[in-house]
PDB file of N, CA and C in Angstrom:
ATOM      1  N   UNK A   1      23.221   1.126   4.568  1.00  0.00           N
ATOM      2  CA  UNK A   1      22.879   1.486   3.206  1.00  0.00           C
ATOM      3  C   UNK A   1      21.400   1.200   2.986  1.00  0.00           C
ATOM      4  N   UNK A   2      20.693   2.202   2.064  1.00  0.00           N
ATOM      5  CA  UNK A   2      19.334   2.009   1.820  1.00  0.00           C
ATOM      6  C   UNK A   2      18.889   1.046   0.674  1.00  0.00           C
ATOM      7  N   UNK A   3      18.036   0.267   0.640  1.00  0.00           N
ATOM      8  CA  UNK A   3      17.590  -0.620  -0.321  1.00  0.00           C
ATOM      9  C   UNK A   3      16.724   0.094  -0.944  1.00  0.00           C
ATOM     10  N   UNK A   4      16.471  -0.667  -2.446  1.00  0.00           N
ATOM     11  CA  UNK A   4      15.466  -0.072  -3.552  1.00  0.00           C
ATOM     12  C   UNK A   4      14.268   0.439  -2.799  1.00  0.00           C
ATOM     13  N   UNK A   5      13.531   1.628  -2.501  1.00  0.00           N
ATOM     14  CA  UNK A   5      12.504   1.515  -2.519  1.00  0.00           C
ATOM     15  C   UNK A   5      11.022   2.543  -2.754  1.00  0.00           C
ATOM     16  N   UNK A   6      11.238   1.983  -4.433  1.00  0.00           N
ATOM     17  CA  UNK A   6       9.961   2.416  -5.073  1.00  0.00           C
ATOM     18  C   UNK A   6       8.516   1.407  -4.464  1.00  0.00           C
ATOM     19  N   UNK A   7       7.378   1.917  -4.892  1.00  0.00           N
ATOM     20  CA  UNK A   7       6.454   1.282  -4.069  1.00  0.00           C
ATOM     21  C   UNK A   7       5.569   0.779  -5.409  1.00  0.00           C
ATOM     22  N   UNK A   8       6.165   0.105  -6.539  1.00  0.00           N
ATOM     23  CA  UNK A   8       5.802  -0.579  -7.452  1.00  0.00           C
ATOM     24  C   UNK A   8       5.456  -1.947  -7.101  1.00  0.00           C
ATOM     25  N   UNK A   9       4.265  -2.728  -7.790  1.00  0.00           N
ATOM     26  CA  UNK A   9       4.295  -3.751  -7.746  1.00  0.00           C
ATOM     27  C   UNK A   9       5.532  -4.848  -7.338  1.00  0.00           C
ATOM     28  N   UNK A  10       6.432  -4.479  -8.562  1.00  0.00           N
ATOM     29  CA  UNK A  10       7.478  -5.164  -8.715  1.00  0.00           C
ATOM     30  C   UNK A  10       8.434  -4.764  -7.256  1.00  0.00           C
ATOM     31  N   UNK A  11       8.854  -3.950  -7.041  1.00  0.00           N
ATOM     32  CA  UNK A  11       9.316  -3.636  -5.941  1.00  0.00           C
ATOM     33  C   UNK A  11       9.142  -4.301  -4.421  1.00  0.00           C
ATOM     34  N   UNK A  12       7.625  -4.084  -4.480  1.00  0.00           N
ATOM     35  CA  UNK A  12       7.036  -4.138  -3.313  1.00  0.00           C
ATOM     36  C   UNK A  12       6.991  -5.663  -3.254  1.00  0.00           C
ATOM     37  N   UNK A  13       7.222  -6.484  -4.519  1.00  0.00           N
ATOM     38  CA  UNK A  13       7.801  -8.138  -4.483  1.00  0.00           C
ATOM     39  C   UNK A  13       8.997  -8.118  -3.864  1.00  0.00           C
ATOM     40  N   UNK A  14      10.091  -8.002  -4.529  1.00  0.00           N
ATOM     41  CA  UNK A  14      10.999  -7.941  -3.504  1.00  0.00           C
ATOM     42  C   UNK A  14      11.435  -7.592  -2.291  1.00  0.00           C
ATOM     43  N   UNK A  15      10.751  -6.316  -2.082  1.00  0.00           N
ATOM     44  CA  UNK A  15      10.821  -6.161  -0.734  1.00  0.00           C
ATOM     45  C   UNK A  15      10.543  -7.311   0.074  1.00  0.00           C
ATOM     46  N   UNK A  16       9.296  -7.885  -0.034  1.00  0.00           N
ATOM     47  CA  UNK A  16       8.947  -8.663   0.928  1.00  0.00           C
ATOM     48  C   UNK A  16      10.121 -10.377   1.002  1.00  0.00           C
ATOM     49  N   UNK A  17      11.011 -10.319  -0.256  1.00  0.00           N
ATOM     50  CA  UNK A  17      11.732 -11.440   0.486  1.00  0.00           C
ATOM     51  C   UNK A  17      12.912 -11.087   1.194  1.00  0.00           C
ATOM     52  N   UNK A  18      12.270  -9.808   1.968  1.00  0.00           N
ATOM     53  CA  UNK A  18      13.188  -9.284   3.117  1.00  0.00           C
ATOM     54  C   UNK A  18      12.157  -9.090   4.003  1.00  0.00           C
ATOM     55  N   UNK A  19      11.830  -9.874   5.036  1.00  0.00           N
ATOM     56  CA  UNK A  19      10.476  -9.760   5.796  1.00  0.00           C
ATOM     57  C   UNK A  19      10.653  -8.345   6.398  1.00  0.00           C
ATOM     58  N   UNK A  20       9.346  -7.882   6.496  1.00  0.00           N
ATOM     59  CA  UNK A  20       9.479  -6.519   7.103  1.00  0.00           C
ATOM     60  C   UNK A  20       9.413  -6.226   8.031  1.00  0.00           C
ATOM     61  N   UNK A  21      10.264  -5.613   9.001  1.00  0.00           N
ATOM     62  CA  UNK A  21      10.713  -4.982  10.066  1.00  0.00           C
ATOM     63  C   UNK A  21       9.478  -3.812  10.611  1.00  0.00           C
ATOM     64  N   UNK A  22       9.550  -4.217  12.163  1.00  0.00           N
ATOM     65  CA  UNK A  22       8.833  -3.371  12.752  1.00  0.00           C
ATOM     66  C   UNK A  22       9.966  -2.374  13.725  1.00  0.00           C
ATOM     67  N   UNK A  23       9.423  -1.260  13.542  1.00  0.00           N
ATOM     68  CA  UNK A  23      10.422  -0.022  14.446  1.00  0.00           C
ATOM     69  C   UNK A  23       9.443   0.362  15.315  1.00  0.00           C
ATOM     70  N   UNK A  24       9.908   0.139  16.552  1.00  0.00           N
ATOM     71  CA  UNK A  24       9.044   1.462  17.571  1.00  0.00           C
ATOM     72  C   UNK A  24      10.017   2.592  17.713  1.00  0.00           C
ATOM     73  N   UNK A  25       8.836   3.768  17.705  1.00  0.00           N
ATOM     74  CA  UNK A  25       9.799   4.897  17.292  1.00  0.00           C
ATOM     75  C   UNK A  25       8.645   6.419  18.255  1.00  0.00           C
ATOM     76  N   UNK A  26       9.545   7.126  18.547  1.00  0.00           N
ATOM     77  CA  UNK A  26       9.124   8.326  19.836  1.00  0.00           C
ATOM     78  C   UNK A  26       8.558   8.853  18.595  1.00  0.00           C
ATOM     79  N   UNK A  27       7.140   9.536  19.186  1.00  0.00           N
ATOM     80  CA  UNK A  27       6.811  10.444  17.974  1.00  0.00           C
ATOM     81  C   UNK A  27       6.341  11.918  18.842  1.00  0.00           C
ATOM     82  N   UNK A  28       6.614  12.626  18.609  1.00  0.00           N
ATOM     83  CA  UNK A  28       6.263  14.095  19.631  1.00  0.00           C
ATOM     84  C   UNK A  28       4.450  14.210  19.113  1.00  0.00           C
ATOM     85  N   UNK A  29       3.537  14.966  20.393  1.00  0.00           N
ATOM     86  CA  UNK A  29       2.825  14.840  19.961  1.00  0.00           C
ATOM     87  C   UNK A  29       2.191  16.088  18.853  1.00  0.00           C
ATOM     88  N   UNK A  30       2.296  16.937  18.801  1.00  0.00           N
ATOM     89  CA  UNK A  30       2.163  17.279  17.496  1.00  0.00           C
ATOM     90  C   UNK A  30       2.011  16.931  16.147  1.00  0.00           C
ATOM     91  N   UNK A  31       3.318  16.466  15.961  1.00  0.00           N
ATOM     92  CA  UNK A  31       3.348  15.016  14.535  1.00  0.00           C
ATOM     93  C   UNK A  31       2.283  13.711  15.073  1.00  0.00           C
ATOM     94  N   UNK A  32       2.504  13.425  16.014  1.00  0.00           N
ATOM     95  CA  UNK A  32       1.530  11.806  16.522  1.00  0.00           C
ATOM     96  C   UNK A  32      -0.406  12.600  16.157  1.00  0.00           C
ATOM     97  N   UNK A  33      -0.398  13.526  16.401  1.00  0.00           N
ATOM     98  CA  UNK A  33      -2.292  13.831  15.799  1.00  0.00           C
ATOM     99  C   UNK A  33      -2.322  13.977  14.482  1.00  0.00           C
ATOM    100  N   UNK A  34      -1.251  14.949  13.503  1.00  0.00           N
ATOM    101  CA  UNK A  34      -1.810  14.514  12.286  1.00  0.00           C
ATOM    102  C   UNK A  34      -1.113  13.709  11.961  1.00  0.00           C
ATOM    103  N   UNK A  35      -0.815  12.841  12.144  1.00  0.00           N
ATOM    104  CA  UNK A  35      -0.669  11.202  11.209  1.00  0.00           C
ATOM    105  C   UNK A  35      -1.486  10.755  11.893  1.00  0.00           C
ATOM    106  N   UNK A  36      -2.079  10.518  12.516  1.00  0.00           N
ATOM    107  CA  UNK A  36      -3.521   9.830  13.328  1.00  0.00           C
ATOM    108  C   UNK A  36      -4.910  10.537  12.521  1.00  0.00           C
ATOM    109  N   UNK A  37      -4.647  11.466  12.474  1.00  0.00           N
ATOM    110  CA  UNK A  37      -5.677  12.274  11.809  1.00  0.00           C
ATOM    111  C   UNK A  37      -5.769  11.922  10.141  1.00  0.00           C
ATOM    112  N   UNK A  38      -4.550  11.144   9.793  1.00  0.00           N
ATOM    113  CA  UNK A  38      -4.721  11.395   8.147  1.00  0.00           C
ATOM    114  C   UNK A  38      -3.807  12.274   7.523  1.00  0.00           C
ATOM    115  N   UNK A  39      -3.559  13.526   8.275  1.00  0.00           N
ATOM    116  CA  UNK A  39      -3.022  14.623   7.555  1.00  0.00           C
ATOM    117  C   UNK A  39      -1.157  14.643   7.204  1.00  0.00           C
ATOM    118  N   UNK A  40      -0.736  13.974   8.634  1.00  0.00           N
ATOM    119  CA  UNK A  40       0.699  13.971   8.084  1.00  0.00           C
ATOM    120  C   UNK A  40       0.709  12.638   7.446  1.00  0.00           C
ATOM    121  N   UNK A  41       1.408  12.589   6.120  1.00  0.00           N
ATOM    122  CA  UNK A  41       1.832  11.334   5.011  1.00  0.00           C
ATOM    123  C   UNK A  41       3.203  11.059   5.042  1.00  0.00           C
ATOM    124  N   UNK A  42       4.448  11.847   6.145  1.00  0.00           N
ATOM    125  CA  UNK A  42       5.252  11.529   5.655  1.00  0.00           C
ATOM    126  C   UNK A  42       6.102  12.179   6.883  1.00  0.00           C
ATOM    127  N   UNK A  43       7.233  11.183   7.119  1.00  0.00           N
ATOM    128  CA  UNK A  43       8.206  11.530   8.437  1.00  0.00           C
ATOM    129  C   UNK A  43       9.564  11.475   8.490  1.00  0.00           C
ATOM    130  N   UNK A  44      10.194  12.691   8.628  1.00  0.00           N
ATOM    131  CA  UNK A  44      11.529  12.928   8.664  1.00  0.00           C
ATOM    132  C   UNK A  44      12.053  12.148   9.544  1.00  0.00           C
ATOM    133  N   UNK A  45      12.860  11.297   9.338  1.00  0.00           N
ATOM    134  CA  UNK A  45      13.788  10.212  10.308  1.00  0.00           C
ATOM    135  C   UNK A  45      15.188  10.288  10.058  1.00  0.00           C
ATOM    136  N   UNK A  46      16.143  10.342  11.486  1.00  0.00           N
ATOM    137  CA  UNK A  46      17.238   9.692  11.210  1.00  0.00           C
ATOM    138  C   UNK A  46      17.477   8.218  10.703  1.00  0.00           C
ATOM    139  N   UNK A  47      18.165   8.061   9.607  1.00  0.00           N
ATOM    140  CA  UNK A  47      18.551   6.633   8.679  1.00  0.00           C
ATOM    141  C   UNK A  47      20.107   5.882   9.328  1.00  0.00           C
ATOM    142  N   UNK A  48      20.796   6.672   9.863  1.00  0.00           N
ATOM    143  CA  UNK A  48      21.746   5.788  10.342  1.00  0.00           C
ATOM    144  C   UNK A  48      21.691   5.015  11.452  1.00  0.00           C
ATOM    145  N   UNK A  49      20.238   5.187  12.272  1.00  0.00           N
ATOM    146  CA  UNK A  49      20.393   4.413  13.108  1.00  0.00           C
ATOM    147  C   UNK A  49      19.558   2.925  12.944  1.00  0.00           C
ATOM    148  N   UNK A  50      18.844   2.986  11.645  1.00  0.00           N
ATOM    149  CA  UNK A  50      17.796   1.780  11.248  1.00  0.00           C
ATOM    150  C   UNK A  50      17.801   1.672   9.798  1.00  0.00           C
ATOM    151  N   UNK A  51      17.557   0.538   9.255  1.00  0.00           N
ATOM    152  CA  UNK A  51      17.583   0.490   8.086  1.00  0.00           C
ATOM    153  C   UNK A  51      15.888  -0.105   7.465  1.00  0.00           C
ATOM    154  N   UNK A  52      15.160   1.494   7.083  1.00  0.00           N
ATOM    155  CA  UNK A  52      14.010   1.408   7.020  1.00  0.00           C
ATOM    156  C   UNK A  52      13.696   0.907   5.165  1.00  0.00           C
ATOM    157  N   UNK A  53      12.875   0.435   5.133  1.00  0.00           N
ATOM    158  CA  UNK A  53      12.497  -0.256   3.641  1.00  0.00           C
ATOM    159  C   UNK A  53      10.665  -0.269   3.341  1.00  0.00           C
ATOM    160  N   UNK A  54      10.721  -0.226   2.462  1.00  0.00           N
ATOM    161  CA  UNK A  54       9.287  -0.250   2.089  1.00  0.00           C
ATOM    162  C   UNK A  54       8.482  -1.153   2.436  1.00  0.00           C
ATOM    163  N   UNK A  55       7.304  -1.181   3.219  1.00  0.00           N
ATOM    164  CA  UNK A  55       6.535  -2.528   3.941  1.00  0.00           C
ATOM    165  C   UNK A  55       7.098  -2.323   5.628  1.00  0.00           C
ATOM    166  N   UNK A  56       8.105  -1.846   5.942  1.00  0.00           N
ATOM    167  CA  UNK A  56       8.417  -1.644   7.595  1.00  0.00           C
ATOM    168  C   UNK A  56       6.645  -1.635   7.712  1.00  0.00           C
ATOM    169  N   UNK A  57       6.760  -1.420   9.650  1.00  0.00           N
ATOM    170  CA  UNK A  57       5.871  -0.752  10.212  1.00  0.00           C
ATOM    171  C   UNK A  57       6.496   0.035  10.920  1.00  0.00           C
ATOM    172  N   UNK A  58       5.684   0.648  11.107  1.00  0.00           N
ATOM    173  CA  UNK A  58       6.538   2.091  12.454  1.00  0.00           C
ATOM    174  C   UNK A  58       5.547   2.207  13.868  1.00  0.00           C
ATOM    175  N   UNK A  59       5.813   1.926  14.617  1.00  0.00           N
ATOM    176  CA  UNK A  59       5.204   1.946  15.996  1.00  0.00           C
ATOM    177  C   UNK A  59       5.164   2.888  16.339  1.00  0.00           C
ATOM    178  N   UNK A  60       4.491   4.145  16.237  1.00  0.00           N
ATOM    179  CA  UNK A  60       4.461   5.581  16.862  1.00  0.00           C
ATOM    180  C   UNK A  60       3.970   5.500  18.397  1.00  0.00           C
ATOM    181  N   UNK A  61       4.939   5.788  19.013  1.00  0.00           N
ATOM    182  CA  UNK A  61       4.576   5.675  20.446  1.00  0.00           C
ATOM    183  C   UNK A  61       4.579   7.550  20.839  1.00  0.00           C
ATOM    184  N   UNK A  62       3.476   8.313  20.869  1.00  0.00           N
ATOM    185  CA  UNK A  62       2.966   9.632  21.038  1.00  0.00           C
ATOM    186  C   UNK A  62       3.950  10.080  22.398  1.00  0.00           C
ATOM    187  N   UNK A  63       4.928  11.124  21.931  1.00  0.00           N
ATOM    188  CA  UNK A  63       5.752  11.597  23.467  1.00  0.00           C
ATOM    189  C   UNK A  63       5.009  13.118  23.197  1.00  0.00           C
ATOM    190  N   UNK A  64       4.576  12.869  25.081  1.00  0.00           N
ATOM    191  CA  UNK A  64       4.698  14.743  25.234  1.00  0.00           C
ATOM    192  C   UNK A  64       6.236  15.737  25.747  1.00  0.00           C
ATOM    193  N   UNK A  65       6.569  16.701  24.675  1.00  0.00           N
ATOM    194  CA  UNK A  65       8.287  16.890  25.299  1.00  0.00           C
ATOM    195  C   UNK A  65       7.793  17.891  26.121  1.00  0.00           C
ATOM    196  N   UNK A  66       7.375  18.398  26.475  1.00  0.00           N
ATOM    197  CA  UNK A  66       6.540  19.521  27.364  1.00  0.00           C
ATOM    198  C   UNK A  66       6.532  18.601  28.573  1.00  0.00           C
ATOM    199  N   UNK A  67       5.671  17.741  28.867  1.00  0.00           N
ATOM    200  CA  UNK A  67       5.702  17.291  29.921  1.00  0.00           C
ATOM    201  C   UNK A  67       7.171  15.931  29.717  1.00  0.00           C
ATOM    202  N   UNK A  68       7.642  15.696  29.022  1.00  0.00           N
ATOM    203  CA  UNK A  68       8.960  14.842  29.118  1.00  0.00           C
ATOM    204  C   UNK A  68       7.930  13.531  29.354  1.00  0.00           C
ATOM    205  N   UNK A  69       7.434  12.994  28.617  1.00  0.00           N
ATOM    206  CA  UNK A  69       6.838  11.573  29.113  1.00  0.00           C
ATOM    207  C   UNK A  69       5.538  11.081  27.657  1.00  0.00           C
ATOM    208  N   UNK A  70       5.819   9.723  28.033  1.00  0.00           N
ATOM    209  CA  UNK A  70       4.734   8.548  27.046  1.00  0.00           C
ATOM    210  C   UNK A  70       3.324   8.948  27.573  1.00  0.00           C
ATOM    211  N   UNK A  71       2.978   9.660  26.316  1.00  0.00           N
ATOM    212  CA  UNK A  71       1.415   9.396  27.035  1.00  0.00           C
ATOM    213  C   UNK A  71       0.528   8.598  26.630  1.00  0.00           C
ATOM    214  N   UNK A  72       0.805   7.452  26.660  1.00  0.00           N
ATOM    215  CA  UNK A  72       0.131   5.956  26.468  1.00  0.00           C
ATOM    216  C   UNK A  72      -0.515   5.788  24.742  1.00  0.00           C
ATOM    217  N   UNK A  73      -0.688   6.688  23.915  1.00  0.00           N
ATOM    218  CA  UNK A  73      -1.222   6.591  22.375  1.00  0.00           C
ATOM    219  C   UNK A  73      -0.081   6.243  21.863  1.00  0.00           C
ATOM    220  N   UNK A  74      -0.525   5.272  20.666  1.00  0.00           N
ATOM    221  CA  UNK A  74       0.155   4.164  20.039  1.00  0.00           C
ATOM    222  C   UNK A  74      -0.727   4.282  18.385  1.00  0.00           C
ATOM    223  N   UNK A  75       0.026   4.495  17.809  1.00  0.00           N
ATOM    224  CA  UNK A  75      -0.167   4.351  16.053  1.00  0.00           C
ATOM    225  C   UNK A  75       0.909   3.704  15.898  1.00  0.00           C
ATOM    226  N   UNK A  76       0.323   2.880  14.716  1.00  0.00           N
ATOM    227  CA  UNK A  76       1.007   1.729  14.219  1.00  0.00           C
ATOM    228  C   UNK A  76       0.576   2.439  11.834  1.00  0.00           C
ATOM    229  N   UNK A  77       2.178   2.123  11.695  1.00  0.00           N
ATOM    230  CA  UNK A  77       1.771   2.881  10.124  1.00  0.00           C
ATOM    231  C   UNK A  77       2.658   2.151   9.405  1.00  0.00           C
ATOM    232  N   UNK A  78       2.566   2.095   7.915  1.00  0.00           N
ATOM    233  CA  UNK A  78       3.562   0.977   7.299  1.00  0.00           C
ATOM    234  C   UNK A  78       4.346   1.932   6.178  1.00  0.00           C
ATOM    235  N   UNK A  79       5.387   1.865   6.066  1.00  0.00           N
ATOM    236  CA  UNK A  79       6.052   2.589   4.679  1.00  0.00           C
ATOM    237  C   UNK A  79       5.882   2.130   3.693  1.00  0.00           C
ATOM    238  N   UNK A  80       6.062   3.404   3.066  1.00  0.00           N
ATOM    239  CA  UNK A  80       5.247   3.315   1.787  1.00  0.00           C
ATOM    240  C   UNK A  80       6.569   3.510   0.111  1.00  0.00           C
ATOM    241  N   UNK A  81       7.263   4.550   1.120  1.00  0.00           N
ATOM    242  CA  UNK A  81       8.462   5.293   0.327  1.00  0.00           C
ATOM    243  C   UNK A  81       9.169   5.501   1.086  1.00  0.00           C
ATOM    244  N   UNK A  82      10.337   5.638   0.375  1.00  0.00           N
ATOM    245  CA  UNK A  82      11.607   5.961   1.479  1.00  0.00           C
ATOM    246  C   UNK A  82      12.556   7.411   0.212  1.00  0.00           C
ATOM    247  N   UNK A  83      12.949   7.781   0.791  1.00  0.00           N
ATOM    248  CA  UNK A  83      13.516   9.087   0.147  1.00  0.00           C
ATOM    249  C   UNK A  83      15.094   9.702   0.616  1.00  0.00           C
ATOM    250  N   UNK A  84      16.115   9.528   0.284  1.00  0.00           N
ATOM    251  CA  UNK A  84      17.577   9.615   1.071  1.00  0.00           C
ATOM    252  C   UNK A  84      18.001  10.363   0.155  1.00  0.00           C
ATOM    253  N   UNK A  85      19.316  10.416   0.508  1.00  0.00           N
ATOM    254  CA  UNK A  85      20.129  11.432  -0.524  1.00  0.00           C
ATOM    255  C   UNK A  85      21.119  10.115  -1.038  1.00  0.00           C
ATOM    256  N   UNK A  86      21.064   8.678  -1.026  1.00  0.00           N
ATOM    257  CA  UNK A  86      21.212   7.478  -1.748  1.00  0.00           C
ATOM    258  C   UNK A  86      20.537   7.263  -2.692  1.00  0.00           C
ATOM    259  N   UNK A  87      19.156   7.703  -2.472  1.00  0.00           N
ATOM    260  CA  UNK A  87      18.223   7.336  -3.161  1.00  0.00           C
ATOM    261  C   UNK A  87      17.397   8.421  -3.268  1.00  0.00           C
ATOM    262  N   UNK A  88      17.836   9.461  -4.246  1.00  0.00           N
ATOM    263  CA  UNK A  88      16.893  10.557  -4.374  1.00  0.00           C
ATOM    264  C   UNK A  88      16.062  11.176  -5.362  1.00  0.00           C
ATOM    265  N   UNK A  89      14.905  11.905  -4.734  1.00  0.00           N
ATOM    266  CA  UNK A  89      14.049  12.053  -5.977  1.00  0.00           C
ATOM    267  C   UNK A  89      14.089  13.930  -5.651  1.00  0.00           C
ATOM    268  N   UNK A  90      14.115  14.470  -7.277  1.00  0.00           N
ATOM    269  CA  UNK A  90      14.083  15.794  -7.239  1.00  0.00           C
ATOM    270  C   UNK A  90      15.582  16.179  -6.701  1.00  0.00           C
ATOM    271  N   UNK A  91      15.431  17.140  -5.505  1.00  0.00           N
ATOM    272  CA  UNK A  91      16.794  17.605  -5.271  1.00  0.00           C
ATOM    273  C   UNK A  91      17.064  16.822  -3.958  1.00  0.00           C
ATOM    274  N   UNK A  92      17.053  16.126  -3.344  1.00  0.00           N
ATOM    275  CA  UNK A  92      17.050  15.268  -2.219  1.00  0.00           C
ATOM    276  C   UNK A  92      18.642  15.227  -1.723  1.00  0.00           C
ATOM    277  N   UNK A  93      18.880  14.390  -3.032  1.00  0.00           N
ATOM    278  CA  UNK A  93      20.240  14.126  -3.345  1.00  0.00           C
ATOM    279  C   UNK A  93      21.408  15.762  -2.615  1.00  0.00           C
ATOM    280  N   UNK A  94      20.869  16.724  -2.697  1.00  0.00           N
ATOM    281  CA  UNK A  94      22.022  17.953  -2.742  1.00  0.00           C
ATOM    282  C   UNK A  94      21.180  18.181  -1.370  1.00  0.00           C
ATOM    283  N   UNK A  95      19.833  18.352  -1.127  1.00  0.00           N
ATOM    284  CA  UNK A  95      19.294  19.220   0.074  1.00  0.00           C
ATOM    285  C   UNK A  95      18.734  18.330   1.439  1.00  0.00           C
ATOM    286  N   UNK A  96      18.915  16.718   1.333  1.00  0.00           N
ATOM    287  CA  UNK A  96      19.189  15.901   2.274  1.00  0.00           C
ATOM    288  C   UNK A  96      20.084  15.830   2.980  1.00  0.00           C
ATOM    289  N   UNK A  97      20.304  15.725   4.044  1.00  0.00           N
ATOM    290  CA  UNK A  97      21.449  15.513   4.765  1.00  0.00           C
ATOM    291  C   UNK A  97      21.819  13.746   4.631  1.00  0.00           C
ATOM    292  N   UNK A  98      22.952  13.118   4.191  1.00  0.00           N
ATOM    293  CA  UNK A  98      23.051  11.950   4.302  1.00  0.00           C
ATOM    294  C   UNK A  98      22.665  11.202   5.838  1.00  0.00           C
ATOM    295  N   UNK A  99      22.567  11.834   6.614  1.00  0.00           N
ATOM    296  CA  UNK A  99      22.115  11.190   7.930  1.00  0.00           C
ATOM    297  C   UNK A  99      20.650  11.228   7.929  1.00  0.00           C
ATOM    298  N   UNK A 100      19.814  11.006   6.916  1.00  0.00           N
ATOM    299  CA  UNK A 100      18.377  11.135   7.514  1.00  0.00           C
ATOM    300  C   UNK A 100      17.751  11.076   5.855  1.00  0.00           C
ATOM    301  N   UNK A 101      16.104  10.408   6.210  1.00  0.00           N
ATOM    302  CA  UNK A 101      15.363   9.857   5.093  1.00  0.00           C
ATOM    303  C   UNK A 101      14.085  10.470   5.524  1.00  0.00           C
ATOM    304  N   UNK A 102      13.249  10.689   4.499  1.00  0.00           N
ATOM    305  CA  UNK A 102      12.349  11.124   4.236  1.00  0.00           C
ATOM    306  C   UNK A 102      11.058   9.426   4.584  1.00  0.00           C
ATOM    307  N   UNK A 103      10.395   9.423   5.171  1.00  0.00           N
ATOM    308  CA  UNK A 103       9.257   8.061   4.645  1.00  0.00           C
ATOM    309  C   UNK A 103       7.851   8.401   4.650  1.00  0.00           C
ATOM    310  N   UNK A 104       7.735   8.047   3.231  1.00  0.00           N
ATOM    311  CA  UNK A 104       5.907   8.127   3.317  1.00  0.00           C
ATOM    312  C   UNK A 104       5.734   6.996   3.752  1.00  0.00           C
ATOM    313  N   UNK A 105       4.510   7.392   4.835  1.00  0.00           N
ATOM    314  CA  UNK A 105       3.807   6.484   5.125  1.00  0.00           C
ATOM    315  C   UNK A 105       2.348   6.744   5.269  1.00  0.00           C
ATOM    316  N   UNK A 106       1.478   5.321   5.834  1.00  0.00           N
ATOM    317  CA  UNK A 106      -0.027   5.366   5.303  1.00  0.00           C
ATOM    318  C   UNK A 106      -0.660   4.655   6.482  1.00  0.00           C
ATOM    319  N   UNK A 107      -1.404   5.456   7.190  1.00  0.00           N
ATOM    320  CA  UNK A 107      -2.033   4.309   8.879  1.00  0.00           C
ATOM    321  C   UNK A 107      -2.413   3.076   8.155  1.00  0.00           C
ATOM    322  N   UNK A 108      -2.386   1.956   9.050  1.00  0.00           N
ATOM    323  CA  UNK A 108      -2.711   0.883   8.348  1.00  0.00           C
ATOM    324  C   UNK A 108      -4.431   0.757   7.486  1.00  0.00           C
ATOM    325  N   UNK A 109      -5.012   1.362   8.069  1.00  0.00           N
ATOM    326  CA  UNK A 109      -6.480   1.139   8.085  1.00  0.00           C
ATOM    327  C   UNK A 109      -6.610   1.792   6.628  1.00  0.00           C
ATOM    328  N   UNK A 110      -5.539   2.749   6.298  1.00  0.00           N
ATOM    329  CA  UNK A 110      -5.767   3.855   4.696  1.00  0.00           C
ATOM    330  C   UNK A 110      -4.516   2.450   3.869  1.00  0.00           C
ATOM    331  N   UNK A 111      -3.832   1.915   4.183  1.00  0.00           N
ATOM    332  CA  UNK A 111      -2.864   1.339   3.146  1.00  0.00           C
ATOM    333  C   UNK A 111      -2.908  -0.080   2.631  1.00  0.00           C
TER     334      UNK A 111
END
């Protein structure tokens, strides 16, 4: 189940007396340049297999699926928002799949 998470002051208090969790997580490289670049803010994830919260970090470890392999680039990014069909904003709720969350996130160096 997903926890509160607006990225309010108040929020972002509580969150933290849930220390925040780091995920390493495959990122294809396509998505791994623009979130490195700035440009992607936000990453479609499966939610049933982690229970992501506002303040995580996410370990983007850059996969090439073309060549099937790590090609050694590493971004590191922190959530910002989380977005489910538990917890939805707009139509989320009807056009989410309950298996999967939306997360903004922000490279550390911008958040």
């Amino acid at each position: 189940m997903l926890a509160q998470r607006s990225a309010t002051p108040a929020a972002v208090k509580r969150e933290l007396i849930r220390e925040a969790a780091t995920h390493e997580l495959k990122c294809w490289t396509a998505f791994f340049t623009e979130i490195a670049e700035g440009r992607k803010r936000h990453d479609l994830r499966r939610a049933t297999d982690r229970d992501f919260h506002v303040g995580d970090r996410l370990v983007l470890r850059e996969y090439d699926p073309a060549r099937e392999c790590y090609t050694g680039r590493v971004q590191t990014v922190v959530v910002t928002y989380v977005t489910s069909a538990d917890l939805p904003c707009a139509l989320s709720e009807e056009a989410l799949n309950h298996d999967f969350c939306i997360l903004s996130i922000a490279r550390l160096a911008d958040a």
